[in-house]
C-alpha atoms as a PDB file:
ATOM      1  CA  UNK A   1     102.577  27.614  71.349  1.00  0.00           C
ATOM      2  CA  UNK A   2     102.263  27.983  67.539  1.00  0.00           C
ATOM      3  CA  UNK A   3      98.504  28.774  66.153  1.00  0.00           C
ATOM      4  CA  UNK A   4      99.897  25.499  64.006  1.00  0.00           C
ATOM      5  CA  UNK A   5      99.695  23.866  67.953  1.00  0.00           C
ATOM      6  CA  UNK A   6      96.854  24.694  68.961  1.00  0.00           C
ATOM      7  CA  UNK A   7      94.908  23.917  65.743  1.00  0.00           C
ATOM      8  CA  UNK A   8      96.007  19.983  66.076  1.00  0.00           C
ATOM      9  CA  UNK A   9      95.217  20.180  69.706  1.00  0.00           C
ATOM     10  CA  UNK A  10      91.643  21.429  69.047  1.00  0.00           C
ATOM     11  CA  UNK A  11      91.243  18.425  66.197  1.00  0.00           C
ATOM     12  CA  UNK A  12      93.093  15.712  67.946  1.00  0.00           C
ATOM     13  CA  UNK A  13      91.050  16.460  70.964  1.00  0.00           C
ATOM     14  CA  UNK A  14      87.690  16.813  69.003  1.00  0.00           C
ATOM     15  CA  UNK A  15      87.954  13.061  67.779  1.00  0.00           C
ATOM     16  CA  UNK A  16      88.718  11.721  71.169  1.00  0.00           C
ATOM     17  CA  UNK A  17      92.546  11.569  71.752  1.00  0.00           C
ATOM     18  CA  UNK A  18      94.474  11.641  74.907  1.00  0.00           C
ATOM     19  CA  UNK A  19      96.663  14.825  76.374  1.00  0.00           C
ATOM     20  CA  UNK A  20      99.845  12.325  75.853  1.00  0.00           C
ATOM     21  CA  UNK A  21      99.220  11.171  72.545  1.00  0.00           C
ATOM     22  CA  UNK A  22      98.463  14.564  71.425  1.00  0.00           C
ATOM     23  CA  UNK A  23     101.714  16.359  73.017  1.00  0.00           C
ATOM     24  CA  UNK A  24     103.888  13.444  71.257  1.00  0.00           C
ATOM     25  CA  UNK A  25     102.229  14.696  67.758  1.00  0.00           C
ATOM     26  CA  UNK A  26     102.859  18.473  68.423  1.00  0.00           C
ATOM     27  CA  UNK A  27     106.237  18.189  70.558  1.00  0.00           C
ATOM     28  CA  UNK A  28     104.667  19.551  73.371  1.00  0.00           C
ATOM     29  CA  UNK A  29     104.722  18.774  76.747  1.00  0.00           C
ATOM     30  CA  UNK A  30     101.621  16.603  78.251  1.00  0.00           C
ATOM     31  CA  UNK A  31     100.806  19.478  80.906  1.00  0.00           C
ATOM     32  CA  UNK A  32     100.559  22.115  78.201  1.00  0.00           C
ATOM     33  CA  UNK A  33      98.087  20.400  76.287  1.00  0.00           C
ATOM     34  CA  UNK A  34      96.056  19.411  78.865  1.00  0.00           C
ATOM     35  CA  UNK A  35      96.150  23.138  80.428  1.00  0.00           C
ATOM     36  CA  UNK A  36      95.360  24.162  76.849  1.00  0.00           C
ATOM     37  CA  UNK A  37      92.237  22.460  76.805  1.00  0.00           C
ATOM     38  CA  UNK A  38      91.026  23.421  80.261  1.00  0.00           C
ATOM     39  CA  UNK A  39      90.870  26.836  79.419  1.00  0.00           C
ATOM     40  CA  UNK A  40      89.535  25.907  76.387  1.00  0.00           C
ATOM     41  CA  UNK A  41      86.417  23.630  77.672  1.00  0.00           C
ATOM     42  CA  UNK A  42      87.993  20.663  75.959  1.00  0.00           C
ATOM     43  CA  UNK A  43      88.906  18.625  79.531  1.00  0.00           C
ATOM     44  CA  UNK A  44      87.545  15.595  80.650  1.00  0.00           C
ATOM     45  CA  UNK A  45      87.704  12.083  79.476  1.00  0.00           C
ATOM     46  CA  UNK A  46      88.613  12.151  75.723  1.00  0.00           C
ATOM     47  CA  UNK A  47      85.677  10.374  74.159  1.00  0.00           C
ATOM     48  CA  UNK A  48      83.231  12.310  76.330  1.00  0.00           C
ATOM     49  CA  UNK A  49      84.545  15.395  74.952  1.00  0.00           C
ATOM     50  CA  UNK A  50      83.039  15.482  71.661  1.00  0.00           C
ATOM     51  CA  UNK A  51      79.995  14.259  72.795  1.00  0.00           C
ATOM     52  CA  UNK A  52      79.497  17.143  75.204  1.00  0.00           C
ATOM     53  CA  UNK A  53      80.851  19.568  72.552  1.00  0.00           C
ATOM     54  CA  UNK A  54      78.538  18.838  70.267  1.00  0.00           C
ATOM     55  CA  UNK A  55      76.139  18.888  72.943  1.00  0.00           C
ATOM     56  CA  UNK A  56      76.605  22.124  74.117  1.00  0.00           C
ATOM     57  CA  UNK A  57      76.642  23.153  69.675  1.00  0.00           C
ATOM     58  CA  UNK A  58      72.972  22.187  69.852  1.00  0.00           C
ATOM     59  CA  UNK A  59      72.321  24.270  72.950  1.00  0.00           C
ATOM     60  CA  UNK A  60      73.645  27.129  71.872  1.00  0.00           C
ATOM     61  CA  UNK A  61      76.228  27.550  74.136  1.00  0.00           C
ATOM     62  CA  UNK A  62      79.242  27.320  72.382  1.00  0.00           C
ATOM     63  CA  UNK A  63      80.043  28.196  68.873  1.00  0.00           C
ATOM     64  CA  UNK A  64      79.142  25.879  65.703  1.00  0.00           C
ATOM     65  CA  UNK A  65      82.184  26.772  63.864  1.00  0.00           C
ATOM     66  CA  UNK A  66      84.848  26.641  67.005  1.00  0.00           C
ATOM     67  CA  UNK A  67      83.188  25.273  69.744  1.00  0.00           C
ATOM     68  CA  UNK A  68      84.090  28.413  71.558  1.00  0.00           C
ATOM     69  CA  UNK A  69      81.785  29.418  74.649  1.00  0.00           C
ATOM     70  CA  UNK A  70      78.798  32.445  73.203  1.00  0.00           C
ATOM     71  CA  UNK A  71      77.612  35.108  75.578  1.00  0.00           C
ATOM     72  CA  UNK A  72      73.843  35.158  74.614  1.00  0.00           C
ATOM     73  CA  UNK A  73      71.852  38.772  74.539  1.00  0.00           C
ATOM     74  CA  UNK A  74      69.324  39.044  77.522  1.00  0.00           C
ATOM     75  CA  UNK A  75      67.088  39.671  74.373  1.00  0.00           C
ATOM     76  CA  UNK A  76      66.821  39.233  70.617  1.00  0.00           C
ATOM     77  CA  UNK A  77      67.672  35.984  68.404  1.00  0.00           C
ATOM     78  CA  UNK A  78      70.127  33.817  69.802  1.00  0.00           C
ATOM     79  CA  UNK A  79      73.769  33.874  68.684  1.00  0.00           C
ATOM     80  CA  UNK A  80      75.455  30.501  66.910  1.00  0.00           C
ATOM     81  CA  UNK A  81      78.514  31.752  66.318  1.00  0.00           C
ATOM     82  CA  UNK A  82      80.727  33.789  68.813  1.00  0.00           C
ATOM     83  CA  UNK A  83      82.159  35.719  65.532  1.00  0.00           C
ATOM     84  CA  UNK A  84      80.940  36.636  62.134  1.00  0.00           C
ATOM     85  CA  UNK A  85      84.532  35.087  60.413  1.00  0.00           C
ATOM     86  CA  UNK A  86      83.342  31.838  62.171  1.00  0.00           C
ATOM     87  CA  UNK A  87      79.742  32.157  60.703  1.00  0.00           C
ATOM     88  CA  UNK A  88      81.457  32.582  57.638  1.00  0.00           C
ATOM     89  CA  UNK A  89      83.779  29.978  57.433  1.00  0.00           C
ATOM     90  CA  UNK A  90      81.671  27.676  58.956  1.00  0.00           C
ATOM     91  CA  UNK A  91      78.879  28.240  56.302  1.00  0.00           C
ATOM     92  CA  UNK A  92      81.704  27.944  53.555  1.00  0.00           C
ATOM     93  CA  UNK A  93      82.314  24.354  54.894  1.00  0.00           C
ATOM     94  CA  UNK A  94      78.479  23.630  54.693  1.00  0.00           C
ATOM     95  CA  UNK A  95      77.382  24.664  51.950  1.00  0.00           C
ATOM     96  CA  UNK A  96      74.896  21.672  51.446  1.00  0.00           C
ATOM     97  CA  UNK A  97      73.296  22.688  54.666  1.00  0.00           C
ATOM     98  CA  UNK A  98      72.224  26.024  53.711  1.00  0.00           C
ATOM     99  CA  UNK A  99      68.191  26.013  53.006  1.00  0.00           C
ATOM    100  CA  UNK A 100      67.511  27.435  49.593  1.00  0.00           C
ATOM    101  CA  UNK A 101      64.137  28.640  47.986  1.00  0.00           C
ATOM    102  CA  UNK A 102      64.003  27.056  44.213  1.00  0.00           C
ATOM    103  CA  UNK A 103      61.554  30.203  43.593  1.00  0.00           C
ATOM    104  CA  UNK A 104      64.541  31.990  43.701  1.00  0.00           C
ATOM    105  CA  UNK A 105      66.672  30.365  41.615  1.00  0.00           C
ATOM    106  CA  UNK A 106      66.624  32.107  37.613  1.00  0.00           C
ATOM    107  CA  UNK A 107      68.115  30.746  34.388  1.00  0.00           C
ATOM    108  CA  UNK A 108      70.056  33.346  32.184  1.00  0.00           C
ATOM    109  CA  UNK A 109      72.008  33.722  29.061  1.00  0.00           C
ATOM    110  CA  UNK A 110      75.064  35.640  29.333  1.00  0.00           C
ATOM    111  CA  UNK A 111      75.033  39.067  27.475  1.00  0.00           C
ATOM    112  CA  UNK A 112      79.331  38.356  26.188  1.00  0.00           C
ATOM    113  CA  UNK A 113      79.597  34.915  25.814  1.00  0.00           C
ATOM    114  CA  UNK A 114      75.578  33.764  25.306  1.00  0.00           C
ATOM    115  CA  UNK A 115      75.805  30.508  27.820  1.00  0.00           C
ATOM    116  CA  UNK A 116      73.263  29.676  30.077  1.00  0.00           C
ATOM    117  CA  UNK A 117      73.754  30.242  33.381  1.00  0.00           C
ATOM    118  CA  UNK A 118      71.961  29.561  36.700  1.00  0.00           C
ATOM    119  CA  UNK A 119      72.330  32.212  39.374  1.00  0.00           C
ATOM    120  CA  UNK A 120      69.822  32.508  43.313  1.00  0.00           C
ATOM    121  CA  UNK A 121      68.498  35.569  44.085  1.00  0.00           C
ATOM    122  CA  UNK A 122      69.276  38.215  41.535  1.00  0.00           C
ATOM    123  CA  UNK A 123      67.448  38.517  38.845  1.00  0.00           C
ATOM    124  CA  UNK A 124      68.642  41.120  37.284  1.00  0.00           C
ATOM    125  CA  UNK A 125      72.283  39.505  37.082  1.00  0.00           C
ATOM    126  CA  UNK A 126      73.529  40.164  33.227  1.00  0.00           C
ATOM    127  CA  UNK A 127      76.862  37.989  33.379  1.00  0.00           C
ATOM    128  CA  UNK A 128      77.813  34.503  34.091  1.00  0.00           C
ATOM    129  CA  UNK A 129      81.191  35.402  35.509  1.00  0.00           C
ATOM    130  CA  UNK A 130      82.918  38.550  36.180  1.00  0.00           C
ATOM    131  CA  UNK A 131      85.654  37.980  33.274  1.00  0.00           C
ATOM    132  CA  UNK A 132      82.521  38.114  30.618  1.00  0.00           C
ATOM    133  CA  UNK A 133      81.533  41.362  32.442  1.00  0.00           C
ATOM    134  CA  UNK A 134      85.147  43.073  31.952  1.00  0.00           C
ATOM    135  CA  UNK A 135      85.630  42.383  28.726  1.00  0.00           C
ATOM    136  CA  UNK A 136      81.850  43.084  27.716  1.00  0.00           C
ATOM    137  CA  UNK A 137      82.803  46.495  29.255  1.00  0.00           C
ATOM    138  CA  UNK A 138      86.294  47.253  28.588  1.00  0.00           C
ATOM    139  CA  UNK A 139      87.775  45.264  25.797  1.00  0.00           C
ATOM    140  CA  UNK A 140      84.912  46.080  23.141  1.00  0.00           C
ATOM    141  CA  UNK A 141      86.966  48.245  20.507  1.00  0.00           C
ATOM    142  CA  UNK A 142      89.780  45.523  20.573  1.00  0.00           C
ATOM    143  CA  UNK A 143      87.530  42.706  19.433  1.00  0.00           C
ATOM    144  CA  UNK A 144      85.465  45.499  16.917  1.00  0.00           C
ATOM    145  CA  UNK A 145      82.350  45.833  18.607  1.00  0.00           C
ATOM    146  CA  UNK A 146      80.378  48.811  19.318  1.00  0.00           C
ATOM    147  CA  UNK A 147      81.425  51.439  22.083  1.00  0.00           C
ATOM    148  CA  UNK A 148      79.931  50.432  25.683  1.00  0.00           C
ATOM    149  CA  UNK A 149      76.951  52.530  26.331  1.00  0.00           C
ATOM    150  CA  UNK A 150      76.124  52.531  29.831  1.00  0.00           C
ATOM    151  CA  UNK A 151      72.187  52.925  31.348  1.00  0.00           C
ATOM    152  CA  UNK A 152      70.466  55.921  30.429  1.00  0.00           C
ATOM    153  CA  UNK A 153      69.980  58.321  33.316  1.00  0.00           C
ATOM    154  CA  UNK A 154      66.002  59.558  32.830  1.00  0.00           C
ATOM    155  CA  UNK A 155      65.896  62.830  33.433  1.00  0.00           C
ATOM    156  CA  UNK A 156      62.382  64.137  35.443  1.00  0.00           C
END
């Protein structure tokens, strides 16, 4: 089984379609999907099993991102995600969930190209992309500007 495979077993099963129906789509046979998602905690009657998936999300026992089983610490915060790739990639796909401060959001100009850019949480952020820093740093005797000079180092 391909990681192609199980990938469309995972999302066919997650919106409530049958072991047959899902081996015809990924030319498998009916007892390897349905073996599949045993060990995977995706058995049971197919439109029960999102429902208890998501259930389980909100309890913390399986992972947000893959719907994986966690093992929780005896102590400490509580995991949501069995691995930091899936806390990344799940984050990456909800981006309009993430709960931003607007006290840290800051308006800049651009030191190269002089637009106005918005950027969270660093102030001191000179840039608006990193093609304005490199050739701010490195390109400034082929357009005639002055020679780079970098921070002065104070000395005590």
């Amino acid at each position: 089984m391909t990681d192609q495979q199980m990938k469309q077993i995972r999302e066919f099963r997650l919106k409530g379609v049958g072991y047959k129906a899902i081996a015809s789509v990924t030319g498998l046979s009916r007892d390897i999907v349905r073996n599949y998602c045993k060990t995977n905690g995706l058995d049971g009657h197919s439109e029960v099993v999102p429902l208890n998936l998501q259930e389980k999300m909100k309890q913390g026992i399986s992972c947000m991102n893959c719907g994986k089983d966690i093992n929780q610490p005896s102590t400490g915060r509580r995991k949501k995600f069995c691995t930091g790739e899936c806390r990344r990639t799940y984050w990456l796909n909800h981006t309009q969930q993430i709960q931003r401060k607007e006290t840290a959001f800051y308006h800049k100009s651009c030191v190269y190209c002089d637009d106005e850019f918005k950027v969270y949480g660093n102030k001191n952020r000179k840039y608006c992309s990193h093609e304005c820093y490199i050739r701010d740093r490195f390109w400034r005797e082929e357009e005639g500007r002055a020679p780079y000079v970098g921070p002065s180092i104070s000395e005590e």
